[in-house]
N, C-alpha and C. Protein backbone atom coordinates (compact mmCIF):
# COMPACT_ATOMS: atom_id res chain seq x y z
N UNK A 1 38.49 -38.66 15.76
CA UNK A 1 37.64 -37.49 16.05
C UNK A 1 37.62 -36.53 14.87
N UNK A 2 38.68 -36.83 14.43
CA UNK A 2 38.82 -35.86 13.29
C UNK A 2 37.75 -35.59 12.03
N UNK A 3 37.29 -36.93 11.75
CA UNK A 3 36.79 -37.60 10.36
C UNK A 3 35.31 -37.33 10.78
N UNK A 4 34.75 -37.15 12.26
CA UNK A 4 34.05 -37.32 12.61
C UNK A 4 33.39 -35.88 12.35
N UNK A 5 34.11 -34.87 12.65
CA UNK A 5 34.05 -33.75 12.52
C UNK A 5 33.75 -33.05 11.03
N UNK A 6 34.43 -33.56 10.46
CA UNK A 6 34.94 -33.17 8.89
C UNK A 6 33.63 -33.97 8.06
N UNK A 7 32.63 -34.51 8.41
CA UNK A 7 31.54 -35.19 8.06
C UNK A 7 30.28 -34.12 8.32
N UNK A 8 30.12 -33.77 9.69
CA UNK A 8 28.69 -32.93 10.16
C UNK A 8 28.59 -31.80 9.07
N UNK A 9 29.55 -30.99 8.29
CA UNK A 9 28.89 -30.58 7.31
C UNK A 9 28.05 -30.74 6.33
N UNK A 10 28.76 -31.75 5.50
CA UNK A 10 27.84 -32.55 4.67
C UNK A 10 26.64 -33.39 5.12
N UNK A 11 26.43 -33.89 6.29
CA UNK A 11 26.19 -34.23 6.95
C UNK A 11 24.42 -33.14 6.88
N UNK A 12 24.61 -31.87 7.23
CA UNK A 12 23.74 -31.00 7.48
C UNK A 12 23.34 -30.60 5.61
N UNK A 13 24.47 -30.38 5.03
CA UNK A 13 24.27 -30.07 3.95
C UNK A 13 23.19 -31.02 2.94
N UNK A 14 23.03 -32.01 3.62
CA UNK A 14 22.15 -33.42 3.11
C UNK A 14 20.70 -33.33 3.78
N UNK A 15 20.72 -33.01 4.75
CA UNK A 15 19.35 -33.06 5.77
C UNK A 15 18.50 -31.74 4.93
N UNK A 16 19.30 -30.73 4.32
CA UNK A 16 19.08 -29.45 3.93
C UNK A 16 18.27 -29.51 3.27
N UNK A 17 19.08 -30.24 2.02
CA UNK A 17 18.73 -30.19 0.63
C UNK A 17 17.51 -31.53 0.39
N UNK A 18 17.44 -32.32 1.74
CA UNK A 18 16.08 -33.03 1.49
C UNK A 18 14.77 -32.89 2.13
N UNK A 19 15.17 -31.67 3.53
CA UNK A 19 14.01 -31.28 3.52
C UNK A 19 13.62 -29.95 2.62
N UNK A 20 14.12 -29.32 1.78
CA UNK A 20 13.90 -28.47 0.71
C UNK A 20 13.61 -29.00 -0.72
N UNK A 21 14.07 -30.37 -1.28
CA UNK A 21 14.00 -31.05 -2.20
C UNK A 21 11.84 -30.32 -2.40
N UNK A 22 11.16 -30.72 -1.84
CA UNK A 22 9.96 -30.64 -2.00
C UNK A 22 9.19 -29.49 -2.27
N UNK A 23 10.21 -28.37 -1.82
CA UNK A 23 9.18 -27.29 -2.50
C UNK A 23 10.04 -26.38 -3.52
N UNK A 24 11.08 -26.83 -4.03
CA UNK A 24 12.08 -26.30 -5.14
C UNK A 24 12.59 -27.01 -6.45
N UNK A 25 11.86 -27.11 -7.34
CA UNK A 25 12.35 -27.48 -8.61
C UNK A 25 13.96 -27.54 -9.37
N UNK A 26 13.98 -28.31 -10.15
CA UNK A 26 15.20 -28.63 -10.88
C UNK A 26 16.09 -27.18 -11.07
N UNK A 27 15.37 -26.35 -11.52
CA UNK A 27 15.74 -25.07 -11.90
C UNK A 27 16.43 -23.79 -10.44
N UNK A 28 15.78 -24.68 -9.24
CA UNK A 28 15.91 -24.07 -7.80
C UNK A 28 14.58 -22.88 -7.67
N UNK A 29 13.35 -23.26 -8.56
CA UNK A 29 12.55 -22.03 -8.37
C UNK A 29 11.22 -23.20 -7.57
N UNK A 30 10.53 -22.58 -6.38
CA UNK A 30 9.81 -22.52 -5.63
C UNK A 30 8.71 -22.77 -6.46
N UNK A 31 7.98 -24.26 -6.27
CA UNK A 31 6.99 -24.44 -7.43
C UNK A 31 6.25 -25.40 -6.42
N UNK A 32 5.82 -25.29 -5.23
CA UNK A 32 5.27 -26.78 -4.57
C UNK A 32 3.40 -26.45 -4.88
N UNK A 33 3.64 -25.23 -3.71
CA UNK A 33 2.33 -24.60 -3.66
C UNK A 33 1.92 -23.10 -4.24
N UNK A 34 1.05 -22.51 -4.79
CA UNK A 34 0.79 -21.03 -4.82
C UNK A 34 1.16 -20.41 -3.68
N UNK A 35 1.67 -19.92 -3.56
CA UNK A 35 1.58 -18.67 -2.20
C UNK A 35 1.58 -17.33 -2.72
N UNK A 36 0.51 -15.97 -2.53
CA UNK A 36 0.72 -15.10 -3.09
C UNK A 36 1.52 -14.14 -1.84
N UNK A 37 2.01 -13.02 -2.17
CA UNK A 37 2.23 -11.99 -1.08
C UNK A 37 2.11 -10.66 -1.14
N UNK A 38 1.84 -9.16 -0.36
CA UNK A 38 1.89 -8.14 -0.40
C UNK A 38 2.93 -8.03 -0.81
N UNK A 39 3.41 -6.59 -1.94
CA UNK A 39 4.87 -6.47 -2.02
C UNK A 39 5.59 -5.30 -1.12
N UNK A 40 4.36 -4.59 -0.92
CA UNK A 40 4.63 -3.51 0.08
C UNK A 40 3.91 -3.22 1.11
N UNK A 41 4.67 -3.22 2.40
CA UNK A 41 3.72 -3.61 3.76
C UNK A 41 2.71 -2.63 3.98
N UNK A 42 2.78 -1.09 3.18
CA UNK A 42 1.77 0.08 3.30
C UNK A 42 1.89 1.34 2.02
N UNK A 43 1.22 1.74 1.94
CA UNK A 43 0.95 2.56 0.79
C UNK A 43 0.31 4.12 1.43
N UNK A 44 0.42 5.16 1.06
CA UNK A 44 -0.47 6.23 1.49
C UNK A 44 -0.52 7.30 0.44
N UNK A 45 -1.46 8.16 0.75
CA UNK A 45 -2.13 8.86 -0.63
C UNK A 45 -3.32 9.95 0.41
N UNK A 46 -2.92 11.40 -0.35
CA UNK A 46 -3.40 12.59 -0.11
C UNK A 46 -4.15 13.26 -0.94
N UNK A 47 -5.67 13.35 -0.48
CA UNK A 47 -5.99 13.93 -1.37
C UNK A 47 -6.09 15.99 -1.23
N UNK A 48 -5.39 16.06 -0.23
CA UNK A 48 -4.83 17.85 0.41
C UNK A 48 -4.64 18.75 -0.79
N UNK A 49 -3.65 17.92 -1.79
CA UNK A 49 -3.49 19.24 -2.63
C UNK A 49 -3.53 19.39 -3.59
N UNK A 50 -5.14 17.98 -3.85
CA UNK A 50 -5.49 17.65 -5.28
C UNK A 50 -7.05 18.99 -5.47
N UNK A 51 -7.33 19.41 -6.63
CA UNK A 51 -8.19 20.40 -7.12
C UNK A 51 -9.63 19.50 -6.26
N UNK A 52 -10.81 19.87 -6.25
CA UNK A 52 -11.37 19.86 -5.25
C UNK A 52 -12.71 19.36 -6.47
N UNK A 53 -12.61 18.96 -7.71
CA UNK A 53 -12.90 17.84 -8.42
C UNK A 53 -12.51 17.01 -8.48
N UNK A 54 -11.12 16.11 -7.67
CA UNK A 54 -11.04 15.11 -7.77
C UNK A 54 -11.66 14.66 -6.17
N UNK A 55 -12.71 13.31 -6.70
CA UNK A 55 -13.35 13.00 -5.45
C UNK A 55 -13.29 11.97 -4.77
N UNK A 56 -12.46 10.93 -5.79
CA UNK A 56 -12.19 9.81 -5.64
C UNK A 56 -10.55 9.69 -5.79
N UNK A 57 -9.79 8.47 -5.88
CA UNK A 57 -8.32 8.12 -6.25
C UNK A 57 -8.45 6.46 -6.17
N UNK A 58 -8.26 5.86 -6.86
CA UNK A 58 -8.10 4.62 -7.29
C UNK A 58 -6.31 3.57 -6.62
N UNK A 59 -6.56 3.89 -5.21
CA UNK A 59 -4.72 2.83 -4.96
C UNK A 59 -4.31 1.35 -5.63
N UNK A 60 -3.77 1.22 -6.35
CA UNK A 60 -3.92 -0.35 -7.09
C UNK A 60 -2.61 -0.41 -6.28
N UNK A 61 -3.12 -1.88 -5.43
CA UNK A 61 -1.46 -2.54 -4.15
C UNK A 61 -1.35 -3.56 -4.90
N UNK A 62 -0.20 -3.39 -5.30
CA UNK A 62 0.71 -4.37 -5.76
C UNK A 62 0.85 -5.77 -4.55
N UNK A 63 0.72 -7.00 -5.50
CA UNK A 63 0.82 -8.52 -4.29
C UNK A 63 1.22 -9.23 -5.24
N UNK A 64 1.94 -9.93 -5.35
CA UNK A 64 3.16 -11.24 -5.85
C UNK A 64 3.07 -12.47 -5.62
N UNK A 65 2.89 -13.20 -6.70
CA UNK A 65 3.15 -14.80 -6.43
C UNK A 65 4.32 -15.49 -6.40
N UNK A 66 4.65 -16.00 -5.78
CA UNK A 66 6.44 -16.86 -5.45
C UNK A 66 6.20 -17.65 -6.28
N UNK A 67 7.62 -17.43 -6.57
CA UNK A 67 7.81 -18.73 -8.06
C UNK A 67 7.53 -18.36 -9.35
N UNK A 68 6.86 -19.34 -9.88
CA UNK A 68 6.59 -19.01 -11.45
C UNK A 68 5.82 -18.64 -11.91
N UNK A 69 5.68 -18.12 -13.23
CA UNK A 69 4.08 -17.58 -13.92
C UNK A 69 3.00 -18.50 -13.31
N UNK A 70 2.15 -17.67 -13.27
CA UNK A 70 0.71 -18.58 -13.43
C UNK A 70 0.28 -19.16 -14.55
N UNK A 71 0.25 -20.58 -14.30
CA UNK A 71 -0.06 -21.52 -15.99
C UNK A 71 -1.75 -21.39 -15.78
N UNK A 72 -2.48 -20.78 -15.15
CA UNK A 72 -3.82 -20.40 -15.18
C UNK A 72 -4.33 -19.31 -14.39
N UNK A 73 -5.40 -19.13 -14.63
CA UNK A 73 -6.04 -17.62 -13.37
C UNK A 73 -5.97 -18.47 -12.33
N UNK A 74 -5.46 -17.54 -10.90
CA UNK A 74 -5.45 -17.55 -9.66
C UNK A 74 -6.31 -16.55 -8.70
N UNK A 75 -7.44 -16.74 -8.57
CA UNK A 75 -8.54 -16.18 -7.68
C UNK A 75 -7.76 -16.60 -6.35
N UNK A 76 -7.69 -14.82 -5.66
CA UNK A 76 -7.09 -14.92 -4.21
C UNK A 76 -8.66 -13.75 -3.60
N UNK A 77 -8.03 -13.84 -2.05
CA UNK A 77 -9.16 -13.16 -1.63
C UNK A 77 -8.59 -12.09 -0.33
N UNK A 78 -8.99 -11.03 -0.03
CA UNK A 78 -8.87 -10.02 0.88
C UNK A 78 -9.47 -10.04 2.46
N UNK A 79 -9.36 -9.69 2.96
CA UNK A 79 -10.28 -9.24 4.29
C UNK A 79 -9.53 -8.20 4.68
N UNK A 80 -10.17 -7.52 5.43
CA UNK A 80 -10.54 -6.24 6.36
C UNK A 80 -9.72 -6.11 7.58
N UNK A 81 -9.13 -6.20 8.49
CA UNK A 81 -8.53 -6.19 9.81
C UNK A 81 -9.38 -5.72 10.27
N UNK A 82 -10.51 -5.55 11.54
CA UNK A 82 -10.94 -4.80 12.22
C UNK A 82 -10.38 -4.30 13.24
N UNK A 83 -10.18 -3.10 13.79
CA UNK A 83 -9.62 -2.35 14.99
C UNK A 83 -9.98 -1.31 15.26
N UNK A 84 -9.36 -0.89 16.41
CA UNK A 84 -9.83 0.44 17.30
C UNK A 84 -8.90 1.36 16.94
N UNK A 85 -9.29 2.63 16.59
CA UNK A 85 -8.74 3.64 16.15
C UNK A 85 -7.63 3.68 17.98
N UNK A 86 -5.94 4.04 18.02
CA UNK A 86 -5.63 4.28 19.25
C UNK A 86 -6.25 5.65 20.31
N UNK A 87 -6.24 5.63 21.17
CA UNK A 87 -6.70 6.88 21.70
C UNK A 87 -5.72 7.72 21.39
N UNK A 88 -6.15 9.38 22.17
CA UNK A 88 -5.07 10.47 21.64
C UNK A 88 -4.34 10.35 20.46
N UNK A 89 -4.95 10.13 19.56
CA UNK A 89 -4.34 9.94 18.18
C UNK A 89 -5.09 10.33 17.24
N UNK A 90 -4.57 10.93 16.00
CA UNK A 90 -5.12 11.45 14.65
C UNK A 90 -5.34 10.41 14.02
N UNK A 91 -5.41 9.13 14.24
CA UNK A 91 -5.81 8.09 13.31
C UNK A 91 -6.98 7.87 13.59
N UNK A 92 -7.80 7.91 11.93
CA UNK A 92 -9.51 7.61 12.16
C UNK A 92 -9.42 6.52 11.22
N UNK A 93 -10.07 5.00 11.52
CA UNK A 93 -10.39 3.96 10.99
C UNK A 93 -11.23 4.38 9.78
N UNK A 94 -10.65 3.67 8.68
CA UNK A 94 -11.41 3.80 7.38
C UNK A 94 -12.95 2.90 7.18
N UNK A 95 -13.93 3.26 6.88
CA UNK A 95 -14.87 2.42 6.97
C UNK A 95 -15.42 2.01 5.50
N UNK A 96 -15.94 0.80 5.52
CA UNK A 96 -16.06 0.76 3.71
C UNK A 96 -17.84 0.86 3.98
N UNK A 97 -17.28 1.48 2.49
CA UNK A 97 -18.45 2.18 1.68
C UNK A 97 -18.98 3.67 1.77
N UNK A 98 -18.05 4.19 2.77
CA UNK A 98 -17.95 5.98 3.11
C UNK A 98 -16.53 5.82 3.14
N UNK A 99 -15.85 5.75 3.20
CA UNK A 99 -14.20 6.50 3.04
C UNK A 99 -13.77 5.91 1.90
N UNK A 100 -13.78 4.52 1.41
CA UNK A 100 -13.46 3.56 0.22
C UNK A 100 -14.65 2.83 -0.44
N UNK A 101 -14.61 2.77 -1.12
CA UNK A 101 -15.64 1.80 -2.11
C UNK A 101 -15.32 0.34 -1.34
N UNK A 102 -16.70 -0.35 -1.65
CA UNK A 102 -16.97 -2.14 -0.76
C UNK A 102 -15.67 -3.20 -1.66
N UNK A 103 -14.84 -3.83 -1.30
CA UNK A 103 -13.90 -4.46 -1.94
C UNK A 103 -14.43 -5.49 -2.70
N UNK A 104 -13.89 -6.03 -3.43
CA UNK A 104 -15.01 -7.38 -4.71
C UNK A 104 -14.43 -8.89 -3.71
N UNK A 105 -15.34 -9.16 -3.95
CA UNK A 105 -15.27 -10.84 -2.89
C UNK A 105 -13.97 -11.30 -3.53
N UNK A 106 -13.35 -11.37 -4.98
CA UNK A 106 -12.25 -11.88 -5.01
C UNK A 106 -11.27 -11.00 -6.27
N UNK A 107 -9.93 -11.83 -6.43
CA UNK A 107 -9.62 -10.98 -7.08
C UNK A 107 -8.27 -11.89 -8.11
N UNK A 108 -7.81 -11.84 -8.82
CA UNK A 108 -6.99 -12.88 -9.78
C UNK A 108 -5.37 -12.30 -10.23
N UNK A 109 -5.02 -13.14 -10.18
CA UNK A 109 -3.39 -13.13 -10.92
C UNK A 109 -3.69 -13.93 -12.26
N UNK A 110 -3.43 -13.59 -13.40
CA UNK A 110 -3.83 -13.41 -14.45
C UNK A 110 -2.89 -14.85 -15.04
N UNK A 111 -3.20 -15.19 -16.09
CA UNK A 111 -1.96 -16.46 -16.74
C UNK A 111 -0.52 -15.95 -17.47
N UNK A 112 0.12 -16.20 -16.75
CA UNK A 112 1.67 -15.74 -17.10
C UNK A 112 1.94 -14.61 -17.09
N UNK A 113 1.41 -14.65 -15.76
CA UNK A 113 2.20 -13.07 -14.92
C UNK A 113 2.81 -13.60 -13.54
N UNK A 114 3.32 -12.56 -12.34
CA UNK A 114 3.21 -13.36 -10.81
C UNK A 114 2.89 -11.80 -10.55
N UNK A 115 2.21 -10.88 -11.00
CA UNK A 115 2.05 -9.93 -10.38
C UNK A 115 0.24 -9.52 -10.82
N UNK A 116 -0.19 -9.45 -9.57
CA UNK A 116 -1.38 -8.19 -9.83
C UNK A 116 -1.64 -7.32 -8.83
N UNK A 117 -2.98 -6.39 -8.99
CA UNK A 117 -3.49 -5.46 -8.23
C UNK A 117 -4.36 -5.13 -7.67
N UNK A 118 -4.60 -4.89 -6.03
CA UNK A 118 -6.07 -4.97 -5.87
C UNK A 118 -6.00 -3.54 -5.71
N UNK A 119 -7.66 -2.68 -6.16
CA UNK A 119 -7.65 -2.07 -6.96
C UNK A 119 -8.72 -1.39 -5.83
N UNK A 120 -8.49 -0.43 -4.98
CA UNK A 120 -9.10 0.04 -3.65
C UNK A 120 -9.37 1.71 -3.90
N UNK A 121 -10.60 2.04 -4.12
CA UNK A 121 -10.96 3.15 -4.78
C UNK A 121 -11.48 4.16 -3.30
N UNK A 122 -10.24 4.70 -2.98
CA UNK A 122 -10.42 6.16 -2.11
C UNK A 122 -11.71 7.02 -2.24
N UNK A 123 -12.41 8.00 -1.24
CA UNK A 123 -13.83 8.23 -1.56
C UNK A 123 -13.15 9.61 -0.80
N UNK A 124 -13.44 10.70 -1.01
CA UNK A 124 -13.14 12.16 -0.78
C UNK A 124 -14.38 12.82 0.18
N UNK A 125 -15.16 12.46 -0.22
CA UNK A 125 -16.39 13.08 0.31
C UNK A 125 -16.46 13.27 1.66
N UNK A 126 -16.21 12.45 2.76
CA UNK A 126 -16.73 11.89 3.69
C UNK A 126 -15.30 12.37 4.51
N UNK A 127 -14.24 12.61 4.28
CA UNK A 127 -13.04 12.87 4.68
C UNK A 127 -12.94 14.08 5.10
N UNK A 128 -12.14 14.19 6.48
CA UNK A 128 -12.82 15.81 7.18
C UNK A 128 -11.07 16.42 6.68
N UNK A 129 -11.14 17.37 6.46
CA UNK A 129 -10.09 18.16 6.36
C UNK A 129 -8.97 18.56 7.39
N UNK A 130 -9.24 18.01 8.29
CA UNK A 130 -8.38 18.35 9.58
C UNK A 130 -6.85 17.21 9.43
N UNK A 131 -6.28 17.93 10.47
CA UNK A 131 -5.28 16.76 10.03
C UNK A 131 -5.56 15.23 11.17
N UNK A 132 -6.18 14.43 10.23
CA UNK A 132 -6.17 13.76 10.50
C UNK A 132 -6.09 12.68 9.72
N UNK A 133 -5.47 11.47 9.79
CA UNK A 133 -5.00 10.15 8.53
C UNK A 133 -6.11 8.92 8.99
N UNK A 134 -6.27 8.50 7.98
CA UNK A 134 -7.31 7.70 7.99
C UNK A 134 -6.91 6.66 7.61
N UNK A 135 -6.84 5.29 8.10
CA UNK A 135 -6.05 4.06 8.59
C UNK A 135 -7.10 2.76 7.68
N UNK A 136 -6.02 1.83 6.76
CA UNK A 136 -7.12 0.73 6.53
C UNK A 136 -6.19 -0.26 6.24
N UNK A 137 -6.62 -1.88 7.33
CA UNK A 137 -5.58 -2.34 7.46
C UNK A 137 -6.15 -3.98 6.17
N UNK A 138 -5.56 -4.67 5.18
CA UNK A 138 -5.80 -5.66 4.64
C UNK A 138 -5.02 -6.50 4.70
N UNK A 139 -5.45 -7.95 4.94
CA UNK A 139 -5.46 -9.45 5.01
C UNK A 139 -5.15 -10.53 3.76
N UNK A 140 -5.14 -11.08 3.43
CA UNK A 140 -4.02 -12.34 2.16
C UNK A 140 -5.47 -13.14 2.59
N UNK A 141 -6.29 -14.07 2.25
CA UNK A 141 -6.84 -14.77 2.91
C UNK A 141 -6.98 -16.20 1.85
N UNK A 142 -7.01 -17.21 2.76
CA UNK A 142 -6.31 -18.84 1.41
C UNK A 142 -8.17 -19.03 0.68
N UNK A 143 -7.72 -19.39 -0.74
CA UNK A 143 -8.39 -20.00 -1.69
C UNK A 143 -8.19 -21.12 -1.84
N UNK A 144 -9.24 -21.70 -3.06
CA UNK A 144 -8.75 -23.27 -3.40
C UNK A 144 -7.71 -22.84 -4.44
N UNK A 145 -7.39 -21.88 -5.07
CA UNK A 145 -6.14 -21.40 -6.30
C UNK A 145 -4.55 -20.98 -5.42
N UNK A 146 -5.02 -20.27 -4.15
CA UNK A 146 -3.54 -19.56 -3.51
C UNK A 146 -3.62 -19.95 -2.27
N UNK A 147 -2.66 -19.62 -1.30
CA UNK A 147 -2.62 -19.50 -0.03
C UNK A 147 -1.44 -18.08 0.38
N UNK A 148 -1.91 -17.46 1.31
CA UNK A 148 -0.53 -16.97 1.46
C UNK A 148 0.62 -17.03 1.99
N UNK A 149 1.54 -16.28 1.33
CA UNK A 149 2.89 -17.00 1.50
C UNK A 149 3.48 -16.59 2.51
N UNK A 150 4.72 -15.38 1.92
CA UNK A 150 5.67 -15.10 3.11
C UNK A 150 4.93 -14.73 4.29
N UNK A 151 5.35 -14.95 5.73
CA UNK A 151 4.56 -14.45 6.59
C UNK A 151 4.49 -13.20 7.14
N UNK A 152 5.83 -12.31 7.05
CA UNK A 152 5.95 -11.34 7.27
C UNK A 152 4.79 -10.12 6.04
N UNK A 153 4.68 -10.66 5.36
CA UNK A 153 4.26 -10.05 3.97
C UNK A 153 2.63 -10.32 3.68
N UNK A 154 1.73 -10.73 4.80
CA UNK A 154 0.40 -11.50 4.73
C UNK A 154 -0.36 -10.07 5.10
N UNK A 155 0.08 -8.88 5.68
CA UNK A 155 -0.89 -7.93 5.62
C UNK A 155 -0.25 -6.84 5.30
N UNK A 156 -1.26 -5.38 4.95
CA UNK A 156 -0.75 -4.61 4.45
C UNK A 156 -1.98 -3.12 5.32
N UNK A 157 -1.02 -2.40 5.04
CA UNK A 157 -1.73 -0.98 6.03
C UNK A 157 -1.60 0.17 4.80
N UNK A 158 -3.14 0.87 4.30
CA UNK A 158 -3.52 2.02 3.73
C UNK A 158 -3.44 3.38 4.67
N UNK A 159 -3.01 4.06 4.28
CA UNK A 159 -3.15 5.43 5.32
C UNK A 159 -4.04 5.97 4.18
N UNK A 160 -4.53 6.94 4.19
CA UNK A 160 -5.21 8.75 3.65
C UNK A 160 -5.67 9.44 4.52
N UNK A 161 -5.53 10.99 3.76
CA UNK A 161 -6.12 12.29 4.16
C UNK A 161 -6.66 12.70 3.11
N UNK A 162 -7.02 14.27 4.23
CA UNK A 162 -7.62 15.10 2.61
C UNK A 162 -6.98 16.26 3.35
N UNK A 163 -5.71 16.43 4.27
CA UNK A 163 -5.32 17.72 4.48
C UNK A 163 -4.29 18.74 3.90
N UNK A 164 -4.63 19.57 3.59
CA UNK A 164 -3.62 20.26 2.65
C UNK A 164 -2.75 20.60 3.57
N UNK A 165 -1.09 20.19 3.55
CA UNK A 165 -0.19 20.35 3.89
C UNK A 165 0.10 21.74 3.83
N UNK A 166 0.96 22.27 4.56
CA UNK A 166 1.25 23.64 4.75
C UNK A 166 2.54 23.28 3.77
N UNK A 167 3.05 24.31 2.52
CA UNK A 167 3.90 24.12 1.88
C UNK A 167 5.14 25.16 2.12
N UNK A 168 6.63 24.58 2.54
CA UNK A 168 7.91 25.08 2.81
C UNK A 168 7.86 26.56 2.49
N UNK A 169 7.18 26.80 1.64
CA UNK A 169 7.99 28.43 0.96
C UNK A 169 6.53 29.22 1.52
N UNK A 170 5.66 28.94 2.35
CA UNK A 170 4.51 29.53 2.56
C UNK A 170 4.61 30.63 3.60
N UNK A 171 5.47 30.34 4.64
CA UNK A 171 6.08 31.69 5.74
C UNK A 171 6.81 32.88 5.17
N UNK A 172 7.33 32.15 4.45
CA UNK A 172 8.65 33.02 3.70
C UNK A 172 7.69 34.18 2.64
N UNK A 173 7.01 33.87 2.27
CA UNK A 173 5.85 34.34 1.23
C UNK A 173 4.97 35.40 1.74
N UNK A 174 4.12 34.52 2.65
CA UNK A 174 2.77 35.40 3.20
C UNK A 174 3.88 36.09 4.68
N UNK A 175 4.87 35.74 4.61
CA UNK A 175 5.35 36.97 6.29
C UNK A 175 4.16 38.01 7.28
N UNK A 176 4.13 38.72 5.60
CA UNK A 176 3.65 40.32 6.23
C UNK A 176 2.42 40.48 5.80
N UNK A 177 2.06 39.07 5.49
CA UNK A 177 0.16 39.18 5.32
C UNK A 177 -0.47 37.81 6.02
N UNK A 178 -0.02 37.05 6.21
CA UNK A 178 -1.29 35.96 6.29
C UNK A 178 0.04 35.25 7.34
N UNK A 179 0.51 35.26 8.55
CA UNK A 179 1.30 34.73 9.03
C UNK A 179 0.77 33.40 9.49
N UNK A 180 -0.42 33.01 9.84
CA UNK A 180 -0.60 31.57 9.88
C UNK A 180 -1.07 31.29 8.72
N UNK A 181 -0.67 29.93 8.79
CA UNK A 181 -1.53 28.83 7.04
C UNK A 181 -2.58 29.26 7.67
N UNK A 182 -3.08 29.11 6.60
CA UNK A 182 -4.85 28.97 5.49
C UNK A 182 -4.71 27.94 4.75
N UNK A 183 -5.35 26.58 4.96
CA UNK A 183 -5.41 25.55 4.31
C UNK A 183 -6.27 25.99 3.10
N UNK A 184 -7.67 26.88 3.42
CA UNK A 184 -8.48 27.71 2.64
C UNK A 184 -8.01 28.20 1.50
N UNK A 185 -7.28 29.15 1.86
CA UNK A 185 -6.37 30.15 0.79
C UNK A 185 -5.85 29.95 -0.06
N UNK A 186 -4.90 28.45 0.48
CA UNK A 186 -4.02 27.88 -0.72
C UNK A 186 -4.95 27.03 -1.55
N UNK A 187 -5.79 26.42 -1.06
CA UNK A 187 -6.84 25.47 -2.21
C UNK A 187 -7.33 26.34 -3.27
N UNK A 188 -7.57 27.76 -2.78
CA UNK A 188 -8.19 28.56 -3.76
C UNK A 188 -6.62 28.90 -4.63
N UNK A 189 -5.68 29.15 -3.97
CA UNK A 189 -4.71 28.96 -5.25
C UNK A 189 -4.37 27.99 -6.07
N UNK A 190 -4.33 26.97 -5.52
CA UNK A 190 -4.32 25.59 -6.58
C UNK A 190 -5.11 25.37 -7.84
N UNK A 191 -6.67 25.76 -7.27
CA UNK A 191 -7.66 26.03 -7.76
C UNK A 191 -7.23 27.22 -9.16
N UNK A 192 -7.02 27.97 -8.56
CA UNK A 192 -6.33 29.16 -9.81
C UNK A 192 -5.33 28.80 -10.76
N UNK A 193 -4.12 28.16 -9.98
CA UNK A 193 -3.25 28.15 -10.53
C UNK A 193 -2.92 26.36 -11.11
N UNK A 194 -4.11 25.66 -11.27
CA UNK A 194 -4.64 24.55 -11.46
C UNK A 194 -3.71 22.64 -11.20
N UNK A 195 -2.82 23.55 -9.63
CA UNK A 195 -2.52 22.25 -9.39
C UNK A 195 -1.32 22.98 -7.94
N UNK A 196 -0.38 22.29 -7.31
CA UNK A 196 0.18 22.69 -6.60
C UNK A 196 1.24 23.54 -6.62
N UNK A 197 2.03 24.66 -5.71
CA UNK A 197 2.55 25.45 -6.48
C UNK A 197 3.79 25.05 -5.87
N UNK A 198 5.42 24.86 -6.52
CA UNK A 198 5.93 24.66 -6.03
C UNK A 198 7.00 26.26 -5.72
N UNK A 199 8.27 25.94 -4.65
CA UNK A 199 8.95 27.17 -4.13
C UNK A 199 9.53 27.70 -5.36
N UNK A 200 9.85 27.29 -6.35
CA UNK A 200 10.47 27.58 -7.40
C UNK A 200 9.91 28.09 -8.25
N UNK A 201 9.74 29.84 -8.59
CA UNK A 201 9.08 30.63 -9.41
C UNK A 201 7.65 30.40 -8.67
N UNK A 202 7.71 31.03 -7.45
CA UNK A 202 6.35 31.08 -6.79
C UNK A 202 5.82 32.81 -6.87
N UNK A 203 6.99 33.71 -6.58
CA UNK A 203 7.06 35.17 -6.67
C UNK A 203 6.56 35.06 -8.34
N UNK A 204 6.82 34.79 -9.33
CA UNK A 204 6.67 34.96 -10.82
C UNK A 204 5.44 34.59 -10.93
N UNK A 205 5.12 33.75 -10.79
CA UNK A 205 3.57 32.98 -11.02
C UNK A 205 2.11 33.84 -10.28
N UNK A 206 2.84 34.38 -8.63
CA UNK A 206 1.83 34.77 -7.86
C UNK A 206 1.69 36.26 -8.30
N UNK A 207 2.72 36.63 -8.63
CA UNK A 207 2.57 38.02 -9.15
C UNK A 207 2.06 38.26 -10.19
């Protein structure tokens, strides 16, 4: 019984390494198929307490190929998630071509890289100032160059606004004049003071 025992390791250790033999090279690096992946499951970006010329913002999301350089261009492709904004909720579905620019039918990992960017250009205009976040969910979708890989890692979620955050040192400040925010007020200070102001030398600056 003994010998019998003292075997099922290796035993497993063999079954392992031959159903893995096929998608791992000499080196132990993952070379069967392309698989690309998101590297980060969500990204978000405000345009609240940017000067009120910037109208656009450009998010470039980082997505990864397993394994090795690309020994050629790899054309991968995107889609859209469609969904219902939840009820009782500040989340408003992003729509393309009024909240973001239309996405390009495809998009490439370059030769001897494993990294690129799809390149999702934010639209200001159309964005109501209230607090509310604006939701956009994207898809990995297979080519004849990629497929995607990890599964946990096959979609990815955009948030934006355009609400100017009420900033920490703003009670402490306006007390005995302006006791609620003014999202108003402060844009026109930004505006003045040509970007956001932080708590540190706020009395020096405003004075």
């Amino acid at each position: 019984m003994k010998k019998i025992f003292t075997c099922i390791p290796a035993l497993l250790l063999l079954l392992l390494s031959t159903a893995c033999s096929e998608d791992v090279n000499n080196d132990g690096f993952y070379d069967n198929v392309d698989r690309i992946y998101f590297v980060n499951d969500s990204m978000n970006y405000s345009f609240g307490d940017k000067l009120s010329e910037v109208t656009r913002y450009t998010l470039n999301y980082p997505v990864r190929i397993m394994g090795l350089k690309a020994t050629q261009e790899l054309k991968f492709k995107i889609s859209i998630i469609s969904e219902e904004a939840p009820e009782n909720s500040d989340i408003i579905i992003a729509r393309e071509g009024v909240h973001f620019e239309n996405l390009s039918p495809d998009y490439a990992v370059l030769i001897d890289s494993v990294n690129a960017y799809i390149p999702v250009v934010l639209l200001r205009e159309q964005l109501t100032e209230e607090i509310k976040t604006y939701r956009l969910k994207l898809k990995l979708e297979s080519t004849a160059d990629i497929i995607p890989g990890v599964k946990e890692s096959q979609t990815a979620t955009i948030t934006f606004n355009n609400y100017l955050e009420e900033p920490s040192w703003w009670q402490g400040f306006f007390a005995a004049y302006a006791p609620n925010y003014e999202p108003g007020m402060y844009q026109r200070m930004i505006a003045f003071f040509g970007g956001p102001l932080e708590e540190e030398g706020i009395w020096d600056r405003y004075l």
